[in-house]
C-alpha atoms as a PDB file:
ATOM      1  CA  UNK A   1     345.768 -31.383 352.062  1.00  0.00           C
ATOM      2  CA  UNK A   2     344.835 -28.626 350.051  1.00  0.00           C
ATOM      3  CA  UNK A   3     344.012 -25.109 351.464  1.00  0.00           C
ATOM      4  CA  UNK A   4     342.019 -22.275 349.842  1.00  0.00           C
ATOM      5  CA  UNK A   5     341.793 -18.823 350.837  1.00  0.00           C
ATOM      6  CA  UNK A   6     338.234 -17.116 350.883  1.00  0.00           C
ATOM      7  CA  UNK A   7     339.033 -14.023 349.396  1.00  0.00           C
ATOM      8  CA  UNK A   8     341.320 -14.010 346.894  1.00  0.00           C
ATOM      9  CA  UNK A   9     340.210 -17.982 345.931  1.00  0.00           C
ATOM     10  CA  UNK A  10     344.106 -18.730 345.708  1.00  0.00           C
ATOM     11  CA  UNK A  11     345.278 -22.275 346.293  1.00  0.00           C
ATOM     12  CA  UNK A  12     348.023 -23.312 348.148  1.00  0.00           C
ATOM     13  CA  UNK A  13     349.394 -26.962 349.730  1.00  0.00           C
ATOM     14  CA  UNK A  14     349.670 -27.592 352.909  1.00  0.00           C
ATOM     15  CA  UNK A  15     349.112 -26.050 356.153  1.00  0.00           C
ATOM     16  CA  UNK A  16     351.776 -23.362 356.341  1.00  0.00           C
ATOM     17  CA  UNK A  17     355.177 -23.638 358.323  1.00  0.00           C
ATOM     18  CA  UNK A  18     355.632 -26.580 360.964  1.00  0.00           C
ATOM     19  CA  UNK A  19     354.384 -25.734 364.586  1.00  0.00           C
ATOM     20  CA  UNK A  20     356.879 -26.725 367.366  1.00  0.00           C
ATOM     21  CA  UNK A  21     355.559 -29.843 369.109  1.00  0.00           C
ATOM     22  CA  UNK A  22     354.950 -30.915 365.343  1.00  0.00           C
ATOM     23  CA  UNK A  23     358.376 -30.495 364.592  1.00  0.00           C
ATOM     24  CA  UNK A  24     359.926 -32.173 367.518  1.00  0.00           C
ATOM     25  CA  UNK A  25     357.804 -35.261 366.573  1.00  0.00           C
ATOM     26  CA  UNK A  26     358.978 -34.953 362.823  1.00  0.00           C
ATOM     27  CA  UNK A  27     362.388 -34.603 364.007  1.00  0.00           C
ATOM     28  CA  UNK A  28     361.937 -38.014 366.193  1.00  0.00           C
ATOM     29  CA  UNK A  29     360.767 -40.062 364.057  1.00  0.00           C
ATOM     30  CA  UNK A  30     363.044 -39.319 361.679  1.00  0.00           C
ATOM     31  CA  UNK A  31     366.127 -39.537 363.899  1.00  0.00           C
ATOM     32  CA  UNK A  32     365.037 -43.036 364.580  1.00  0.00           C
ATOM     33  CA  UNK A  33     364.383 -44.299 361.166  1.00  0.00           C
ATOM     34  CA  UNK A  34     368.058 -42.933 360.520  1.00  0.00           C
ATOM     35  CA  UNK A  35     369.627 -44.785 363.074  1.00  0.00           C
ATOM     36  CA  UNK A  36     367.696 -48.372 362.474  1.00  0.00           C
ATOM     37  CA  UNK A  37     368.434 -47.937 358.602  1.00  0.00           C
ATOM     38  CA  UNK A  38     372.211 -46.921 358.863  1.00  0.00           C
ATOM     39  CA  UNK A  39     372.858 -49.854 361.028  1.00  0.00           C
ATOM     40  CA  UNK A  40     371.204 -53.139 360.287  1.00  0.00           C
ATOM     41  CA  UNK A  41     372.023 -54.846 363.737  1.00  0.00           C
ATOM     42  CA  UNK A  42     370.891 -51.592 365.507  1.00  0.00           C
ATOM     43  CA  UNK A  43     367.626 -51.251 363.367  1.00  0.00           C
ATOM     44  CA  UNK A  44     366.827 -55.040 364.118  1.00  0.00           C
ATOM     45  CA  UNK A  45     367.482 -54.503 367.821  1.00  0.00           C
ATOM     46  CA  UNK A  46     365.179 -51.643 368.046  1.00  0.00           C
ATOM     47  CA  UNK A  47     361.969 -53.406 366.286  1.00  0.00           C
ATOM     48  CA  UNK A  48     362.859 -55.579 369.000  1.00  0.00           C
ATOM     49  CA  UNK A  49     363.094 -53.640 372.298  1.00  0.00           C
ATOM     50  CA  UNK A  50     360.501 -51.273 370.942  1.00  0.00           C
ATOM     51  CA  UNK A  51     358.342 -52.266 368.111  1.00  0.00           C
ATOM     52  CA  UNK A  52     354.956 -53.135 369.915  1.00  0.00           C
ATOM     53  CA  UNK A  53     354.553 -57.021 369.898  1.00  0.00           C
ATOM     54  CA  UNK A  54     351.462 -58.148 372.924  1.00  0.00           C
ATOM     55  CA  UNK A  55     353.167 -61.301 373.941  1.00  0.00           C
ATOM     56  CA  UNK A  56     356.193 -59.500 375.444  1.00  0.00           C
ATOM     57  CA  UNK A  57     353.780 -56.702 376.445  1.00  0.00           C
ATOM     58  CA  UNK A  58     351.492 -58.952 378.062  1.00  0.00           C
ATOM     59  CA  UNK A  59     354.142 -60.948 379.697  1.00  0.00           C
ATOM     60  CA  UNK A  60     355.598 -57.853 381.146  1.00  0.00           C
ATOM     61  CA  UNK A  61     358.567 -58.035 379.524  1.00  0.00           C
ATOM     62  CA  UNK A  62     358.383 -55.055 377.571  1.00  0.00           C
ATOM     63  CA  UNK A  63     355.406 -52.925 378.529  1.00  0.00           C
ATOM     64  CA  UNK A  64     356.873 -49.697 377.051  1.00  0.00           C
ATOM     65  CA  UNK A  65     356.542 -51.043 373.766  1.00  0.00           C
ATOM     66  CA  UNK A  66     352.340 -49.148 373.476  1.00  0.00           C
ATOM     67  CA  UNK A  67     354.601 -46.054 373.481  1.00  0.00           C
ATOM     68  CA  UNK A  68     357.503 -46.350 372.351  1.00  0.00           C
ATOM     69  CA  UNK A  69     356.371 -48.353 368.847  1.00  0.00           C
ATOM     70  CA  UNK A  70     354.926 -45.190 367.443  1.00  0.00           C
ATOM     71  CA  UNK A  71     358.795 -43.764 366.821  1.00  0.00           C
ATOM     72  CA  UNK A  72     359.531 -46.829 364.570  1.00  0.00           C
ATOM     73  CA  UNK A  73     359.277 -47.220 360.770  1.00  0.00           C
ATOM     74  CA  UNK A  74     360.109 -50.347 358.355  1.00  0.00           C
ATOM     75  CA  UNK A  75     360.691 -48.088 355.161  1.00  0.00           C
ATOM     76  CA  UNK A  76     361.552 -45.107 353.629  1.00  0.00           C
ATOM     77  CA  UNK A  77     357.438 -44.677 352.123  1.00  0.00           C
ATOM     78  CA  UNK A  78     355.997 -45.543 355.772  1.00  0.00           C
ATOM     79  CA  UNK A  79     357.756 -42.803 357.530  1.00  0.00           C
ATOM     80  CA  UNK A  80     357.005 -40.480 354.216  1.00  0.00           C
ATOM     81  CA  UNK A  81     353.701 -40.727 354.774  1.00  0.00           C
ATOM     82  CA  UNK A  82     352.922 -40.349 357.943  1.00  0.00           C
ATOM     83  CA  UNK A  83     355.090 -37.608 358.419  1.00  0.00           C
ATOM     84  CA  UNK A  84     353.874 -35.884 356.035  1.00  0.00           C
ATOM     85  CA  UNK A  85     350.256 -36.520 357.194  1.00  0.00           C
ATOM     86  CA  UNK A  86     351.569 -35.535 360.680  1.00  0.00           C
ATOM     87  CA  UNK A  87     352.813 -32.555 359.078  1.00  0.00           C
ATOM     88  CA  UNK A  88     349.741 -31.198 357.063  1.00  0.00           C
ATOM     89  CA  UNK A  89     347.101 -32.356 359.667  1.00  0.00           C
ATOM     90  CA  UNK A  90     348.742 -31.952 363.133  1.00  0.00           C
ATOM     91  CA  UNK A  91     349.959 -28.485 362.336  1.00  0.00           C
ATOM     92  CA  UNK A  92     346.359 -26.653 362.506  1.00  0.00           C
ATOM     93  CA  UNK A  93     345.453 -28.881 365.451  1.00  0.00           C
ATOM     94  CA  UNK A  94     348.572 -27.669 367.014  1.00  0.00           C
ATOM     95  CA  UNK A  95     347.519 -24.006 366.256  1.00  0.00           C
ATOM     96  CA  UNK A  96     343.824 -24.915 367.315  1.00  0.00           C
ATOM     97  CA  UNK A  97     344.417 -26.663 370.267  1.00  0.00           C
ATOM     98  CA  UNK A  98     347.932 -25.702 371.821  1.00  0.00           C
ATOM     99  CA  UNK A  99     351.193 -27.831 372.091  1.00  0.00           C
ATOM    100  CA  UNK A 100     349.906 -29.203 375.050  1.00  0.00           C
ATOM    101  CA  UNK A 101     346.705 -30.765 374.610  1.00  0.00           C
ATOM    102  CA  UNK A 102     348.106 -31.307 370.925  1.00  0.00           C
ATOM    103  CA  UNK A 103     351.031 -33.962 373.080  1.00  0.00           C
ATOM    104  CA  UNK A 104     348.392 -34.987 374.756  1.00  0.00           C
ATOM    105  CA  UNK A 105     345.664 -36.137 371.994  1.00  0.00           C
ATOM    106  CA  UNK A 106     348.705 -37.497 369.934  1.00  0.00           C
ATOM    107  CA  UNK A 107     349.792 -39.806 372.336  1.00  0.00           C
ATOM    108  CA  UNK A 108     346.139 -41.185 373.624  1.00  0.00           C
ATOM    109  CA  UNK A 109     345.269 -41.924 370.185  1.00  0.00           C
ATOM    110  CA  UNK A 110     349.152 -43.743 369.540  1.00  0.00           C
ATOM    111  CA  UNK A 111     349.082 -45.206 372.850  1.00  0.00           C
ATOM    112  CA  UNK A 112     345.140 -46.075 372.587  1.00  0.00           C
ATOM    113  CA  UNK A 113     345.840 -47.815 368.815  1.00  0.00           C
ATOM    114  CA  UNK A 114     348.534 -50.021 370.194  1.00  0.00           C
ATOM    115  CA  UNK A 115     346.084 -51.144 373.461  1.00  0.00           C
ATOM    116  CA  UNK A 116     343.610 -51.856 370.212  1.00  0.00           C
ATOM    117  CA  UNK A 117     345.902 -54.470 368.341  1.00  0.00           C
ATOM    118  CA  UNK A 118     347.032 -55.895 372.153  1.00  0.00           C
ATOM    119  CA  UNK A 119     343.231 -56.469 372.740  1.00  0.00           C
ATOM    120  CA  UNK A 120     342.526 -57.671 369.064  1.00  0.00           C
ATOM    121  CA  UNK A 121     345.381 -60.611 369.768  1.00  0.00           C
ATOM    122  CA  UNK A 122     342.459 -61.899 372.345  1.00  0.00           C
ATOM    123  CA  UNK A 123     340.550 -62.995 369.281  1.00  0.00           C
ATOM    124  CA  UNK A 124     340.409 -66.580 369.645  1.00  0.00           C
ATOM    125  CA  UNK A 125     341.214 -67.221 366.110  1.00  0.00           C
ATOM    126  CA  UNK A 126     344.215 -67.139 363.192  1.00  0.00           C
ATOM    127  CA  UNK A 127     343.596 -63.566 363.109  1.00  0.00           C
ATOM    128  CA  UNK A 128     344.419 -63.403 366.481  1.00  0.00           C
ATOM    129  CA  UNK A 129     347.387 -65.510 366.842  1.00  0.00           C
ATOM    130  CA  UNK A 130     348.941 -64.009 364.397  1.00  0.00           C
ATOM    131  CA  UNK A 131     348.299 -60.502 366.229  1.00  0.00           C
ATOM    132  CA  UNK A 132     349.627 -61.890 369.364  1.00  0.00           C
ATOM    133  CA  UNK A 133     353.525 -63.031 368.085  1.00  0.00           C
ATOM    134  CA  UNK A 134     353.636 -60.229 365.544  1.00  0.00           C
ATOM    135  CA  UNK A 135     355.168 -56.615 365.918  1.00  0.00           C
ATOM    136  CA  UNK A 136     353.933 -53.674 364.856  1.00  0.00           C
ATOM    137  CA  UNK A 137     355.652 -50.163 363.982  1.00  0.00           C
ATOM    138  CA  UNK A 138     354.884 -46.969 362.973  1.00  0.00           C
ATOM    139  CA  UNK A 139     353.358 -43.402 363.591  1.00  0.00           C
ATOM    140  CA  UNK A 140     350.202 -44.550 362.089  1.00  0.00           C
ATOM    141  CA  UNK A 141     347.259 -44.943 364.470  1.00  0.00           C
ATOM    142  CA  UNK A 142     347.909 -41.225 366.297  1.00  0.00           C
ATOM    143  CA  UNK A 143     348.174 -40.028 362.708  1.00  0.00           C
ATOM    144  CA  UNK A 144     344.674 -41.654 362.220  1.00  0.00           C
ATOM    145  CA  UNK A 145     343.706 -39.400 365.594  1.00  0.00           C
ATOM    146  CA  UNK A 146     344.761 -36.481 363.651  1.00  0.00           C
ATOM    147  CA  UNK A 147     342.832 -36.909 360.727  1.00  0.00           C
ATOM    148  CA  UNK A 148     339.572 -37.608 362.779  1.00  0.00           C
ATOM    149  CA  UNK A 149     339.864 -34.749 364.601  1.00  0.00           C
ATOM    150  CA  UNK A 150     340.452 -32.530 361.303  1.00  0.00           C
ATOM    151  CA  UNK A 151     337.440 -33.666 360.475  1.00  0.00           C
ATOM    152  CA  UNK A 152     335.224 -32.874 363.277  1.00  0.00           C
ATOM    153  CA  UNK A 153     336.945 -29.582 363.294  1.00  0.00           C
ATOM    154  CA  UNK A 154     337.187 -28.892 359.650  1.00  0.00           C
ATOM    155  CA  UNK A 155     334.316 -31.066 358.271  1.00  0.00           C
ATOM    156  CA  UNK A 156     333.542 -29.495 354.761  1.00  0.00           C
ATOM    157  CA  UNK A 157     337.367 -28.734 354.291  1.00  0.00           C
ATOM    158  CA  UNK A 158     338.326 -30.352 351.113  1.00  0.00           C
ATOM    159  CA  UNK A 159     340.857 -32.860 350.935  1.00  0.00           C
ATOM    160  CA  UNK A 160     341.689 -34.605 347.780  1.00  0.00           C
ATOM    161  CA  UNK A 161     342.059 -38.440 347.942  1.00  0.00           C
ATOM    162  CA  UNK A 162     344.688 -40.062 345.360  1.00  0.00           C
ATOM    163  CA  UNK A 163     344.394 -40.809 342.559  1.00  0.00           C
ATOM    164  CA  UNK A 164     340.706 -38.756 342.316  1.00  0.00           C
ATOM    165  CA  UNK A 165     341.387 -34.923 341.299  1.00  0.00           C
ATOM    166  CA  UNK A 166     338.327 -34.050 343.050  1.00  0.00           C
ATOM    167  CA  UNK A 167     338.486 -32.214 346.583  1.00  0.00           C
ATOM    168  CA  UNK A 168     336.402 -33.999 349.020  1.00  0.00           C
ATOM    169  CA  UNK A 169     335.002 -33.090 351.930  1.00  0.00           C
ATOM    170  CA  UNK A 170     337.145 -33.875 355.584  1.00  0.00           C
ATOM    171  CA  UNK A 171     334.190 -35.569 356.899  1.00  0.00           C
ATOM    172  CA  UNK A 172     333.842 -37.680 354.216  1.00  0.00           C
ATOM    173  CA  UNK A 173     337.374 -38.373 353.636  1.00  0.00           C
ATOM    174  CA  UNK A 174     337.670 -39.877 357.047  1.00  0.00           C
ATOM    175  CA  UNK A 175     334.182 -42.084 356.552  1.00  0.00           C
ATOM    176  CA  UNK A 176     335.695 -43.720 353.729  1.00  0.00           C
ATOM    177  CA  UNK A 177     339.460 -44.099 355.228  1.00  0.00           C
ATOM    178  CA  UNK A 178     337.664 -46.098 358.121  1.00  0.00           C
ATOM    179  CA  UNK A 179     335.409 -48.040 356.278  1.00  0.00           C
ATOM    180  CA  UNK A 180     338.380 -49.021 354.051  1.00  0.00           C
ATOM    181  CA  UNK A 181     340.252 -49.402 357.296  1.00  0.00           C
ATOM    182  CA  UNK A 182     337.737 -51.923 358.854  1.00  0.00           C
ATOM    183  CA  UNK A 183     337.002 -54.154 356.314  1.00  0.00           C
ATOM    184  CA  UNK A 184     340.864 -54.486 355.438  1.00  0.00           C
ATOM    185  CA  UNK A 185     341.430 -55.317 359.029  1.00  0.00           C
ATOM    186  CA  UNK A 186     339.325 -58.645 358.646  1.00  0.00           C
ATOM    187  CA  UNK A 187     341.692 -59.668 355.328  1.00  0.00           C
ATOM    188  CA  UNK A 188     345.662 -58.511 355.633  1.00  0.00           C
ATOM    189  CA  UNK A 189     346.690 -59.385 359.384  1.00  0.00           C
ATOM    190  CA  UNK A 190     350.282 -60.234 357.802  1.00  0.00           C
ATOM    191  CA  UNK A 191     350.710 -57.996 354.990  1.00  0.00           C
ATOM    192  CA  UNK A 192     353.092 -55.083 356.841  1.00  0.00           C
ATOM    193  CA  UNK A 193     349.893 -52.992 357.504  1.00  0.00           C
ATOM    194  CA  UNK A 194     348.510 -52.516 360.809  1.00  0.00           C
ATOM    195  CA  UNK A 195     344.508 -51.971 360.152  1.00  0.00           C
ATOM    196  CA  UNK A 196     343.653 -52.398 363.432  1.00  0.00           C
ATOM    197  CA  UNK A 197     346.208 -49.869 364.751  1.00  0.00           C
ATOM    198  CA  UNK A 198     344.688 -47.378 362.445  1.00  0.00           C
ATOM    199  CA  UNK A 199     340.833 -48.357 363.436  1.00  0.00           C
ATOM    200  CA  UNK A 200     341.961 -48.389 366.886  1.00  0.00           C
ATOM    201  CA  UNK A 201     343.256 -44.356 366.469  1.00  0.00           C
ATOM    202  CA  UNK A 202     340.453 -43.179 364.870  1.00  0.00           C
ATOM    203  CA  UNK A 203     337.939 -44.833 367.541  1.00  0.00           C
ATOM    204  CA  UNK A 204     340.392 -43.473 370.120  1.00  0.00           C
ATOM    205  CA  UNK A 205     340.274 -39.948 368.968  1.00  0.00           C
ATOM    206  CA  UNK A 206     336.488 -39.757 368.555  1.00  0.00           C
ATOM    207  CA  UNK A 207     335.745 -41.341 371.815  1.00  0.00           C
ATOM    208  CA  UNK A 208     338.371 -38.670 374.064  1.00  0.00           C
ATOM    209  CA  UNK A 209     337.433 -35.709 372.154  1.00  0.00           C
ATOM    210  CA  UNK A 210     333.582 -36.277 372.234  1.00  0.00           C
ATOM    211  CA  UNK A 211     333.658 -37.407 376.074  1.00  0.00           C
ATOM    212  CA  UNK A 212     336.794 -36.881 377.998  1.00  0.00           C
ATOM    213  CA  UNK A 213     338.888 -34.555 376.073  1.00  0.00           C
ATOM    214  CA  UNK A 214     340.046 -31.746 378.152  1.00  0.00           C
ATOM    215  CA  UNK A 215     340.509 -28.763 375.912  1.00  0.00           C
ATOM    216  CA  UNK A 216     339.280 -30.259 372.996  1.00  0.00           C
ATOM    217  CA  UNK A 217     336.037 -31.261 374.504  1.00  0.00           C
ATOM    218  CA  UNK A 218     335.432 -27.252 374.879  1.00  0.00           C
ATOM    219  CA  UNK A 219     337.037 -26.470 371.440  1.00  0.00           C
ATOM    220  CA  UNK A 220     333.611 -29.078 370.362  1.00  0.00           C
ATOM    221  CA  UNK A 221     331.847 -27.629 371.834  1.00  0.00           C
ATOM    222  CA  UNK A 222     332.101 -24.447 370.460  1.00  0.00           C
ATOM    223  CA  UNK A 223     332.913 -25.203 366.590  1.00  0.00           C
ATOM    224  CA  UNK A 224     331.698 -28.712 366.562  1.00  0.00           C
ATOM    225  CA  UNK A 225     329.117 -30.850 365.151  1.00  0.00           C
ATOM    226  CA  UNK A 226     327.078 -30.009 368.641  1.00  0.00           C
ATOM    227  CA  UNK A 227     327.794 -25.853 368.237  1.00  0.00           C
ATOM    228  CA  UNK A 228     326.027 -26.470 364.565  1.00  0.00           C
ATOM    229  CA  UNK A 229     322.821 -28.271 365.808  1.00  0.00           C
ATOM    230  CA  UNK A 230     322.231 -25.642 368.697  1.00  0.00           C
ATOM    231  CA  UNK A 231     322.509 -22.973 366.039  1.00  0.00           C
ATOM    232  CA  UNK A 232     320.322 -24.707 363.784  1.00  0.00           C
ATOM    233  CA  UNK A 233     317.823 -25.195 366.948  1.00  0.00           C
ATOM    234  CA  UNK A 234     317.901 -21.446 367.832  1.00  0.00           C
ATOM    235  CA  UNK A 235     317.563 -20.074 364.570  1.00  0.00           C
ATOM    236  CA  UNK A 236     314.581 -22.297 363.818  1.00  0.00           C
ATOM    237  CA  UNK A 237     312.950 -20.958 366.925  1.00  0.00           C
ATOM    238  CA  UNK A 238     313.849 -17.419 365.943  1.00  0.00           C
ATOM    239  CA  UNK A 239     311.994 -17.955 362.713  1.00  0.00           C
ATOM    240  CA  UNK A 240     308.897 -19.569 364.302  1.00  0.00           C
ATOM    241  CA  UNK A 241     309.067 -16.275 367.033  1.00  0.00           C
ATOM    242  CA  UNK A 242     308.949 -13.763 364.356  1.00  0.00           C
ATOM    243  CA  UNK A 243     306.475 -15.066 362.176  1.00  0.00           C
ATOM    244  CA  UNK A 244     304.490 -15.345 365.851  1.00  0.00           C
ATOM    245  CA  UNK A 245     304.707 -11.897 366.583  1.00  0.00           C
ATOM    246  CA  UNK A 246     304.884 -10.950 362.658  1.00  0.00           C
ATOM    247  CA  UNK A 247     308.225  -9.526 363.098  1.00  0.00           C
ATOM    248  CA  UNK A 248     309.819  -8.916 359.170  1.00  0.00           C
ATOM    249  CA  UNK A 249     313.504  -7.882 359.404  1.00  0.00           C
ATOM    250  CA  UNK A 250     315.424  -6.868 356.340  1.00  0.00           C
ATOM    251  CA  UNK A 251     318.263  -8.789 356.969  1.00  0.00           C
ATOM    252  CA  UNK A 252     318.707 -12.303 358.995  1.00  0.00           C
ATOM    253  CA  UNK A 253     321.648 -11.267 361.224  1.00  0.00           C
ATOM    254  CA  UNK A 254     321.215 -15.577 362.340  1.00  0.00           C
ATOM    255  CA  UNK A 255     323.528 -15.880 359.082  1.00  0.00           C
ATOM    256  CA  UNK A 256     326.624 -13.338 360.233  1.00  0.00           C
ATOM    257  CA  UNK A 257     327.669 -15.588 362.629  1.00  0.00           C
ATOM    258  CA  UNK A 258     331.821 -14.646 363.644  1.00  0.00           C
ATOM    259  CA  UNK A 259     333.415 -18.115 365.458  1.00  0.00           C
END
């Protein structure tokens, strides 16, 4: 993620030094992916116990696993990545938000992606068979959350999507990660990459901010997509009001808005 500053137009990467409750995460995942790569019989025992696979969740052998899944990684480039993503989008939501709604929101949308990929194994069908006796890992679907809710909060920050050198847009960014996220879901059930896990967070997110979200639901209301269509309302009123009463002010104070 790429950040520019308004007034002096300087450009800088990243969000800026780790917030706590970021941190602790960082630090957890990456305590675990050390221990299950330093010893093999450990690492394979801990996919096992925890790695989220729906036929010992749904037998209730293992019903931690919707949790506990989201501290696992199967490679040095998986746990790169989403720690890193965890890094450069959780930290402003952390700053926006608070640690504790942050904790909150990250764990719904983990939690919420893993309930997706138990209810996908329902699918009568290869797709869902294969769902049903396979296990998935990884920090990936609350990472998804994240980078939904940048979005809605940061919509027209730009973002620049590898290998294109051209910033685009948050809220465009995260259209075309879920429409690539979708359709891939229908074709690589196998491959080592959870696509339903990653639909599953950024439905997740959207759904618990926009109805049910606590904190954030306020924080929408105020600097969301919602605060921007009231304005737009209000102003457009103002205009039809003055030219009404034939009122002709030298400046539109409508466009000095302070958030």
């Amino acid at each position: 993620m790429a950040r520019y500053a308004p007034s002096s137009m300087q450009f800088s990467f990243g969000p800026g030094t780790v917030t706590p409750m970021v941190k602790t995460l960082i630090w957890a995942n990456v305590g675990a992916f050390v221990a299950s790569e330093l010893i093999s019989p450990l690492g394979a025992l801990l996919f096992d116990l925890f790695g989220l696979r729906p036929q010992a969740v749904l037998t209730g052998l293992r019903v931690w696993q919707p949790f506990t899944y989201l501290f696992l990684h199967g490679g040095f480039t998986h746990i790169l990545f989403n720690m890193l993503a965890l890094w450069m989008f959780g930290t402003e939501l952390e700053r926006l938000w608070g640690s504790k709604f942050f904790l909150r929101y990250y764990f719904v949308t983990g939690v919420g992606a893993g309930i997706t990929m138990i209810i996908a194994s329902f699918v009568p069908s290869a797709f869902g068979d294969g769902m049903y006796v396979s296990t998935t890992i990884g920090a990936s679907g609350a990472v998804y959350g994240l980078l939904l809710a940048f979005a809605l909060y940061y919509p027209e920050r730009p973002l620049f999507m590898f290998p294109f050198p051209i910033p685009i847009p948050a809220k465009y960014f995260v259209m075309i990660i879920g429409a690539f996220v979708f359709f891939s879901s229908f074709n690589d059930t196998a491959g080592g990459i959870a696509h339903m896990a990653h639909l599953g967070g950024l439905a997740v997110g959207y759904f618990y901010l926009k109805r049910g979200g606590g904190a954030g639901l306020s924080q929408m209301g105020r600097f969301g997509v919602m605060a921007e269509i009231k304005y737009r309302y209000l102003k457009w009123k103002m205009g039809r009001l003055r030219k009404k009463f034939q009122i002709h002010p030298g400046r539109d104070d409508w466009d000095s808005r302070v958030h």
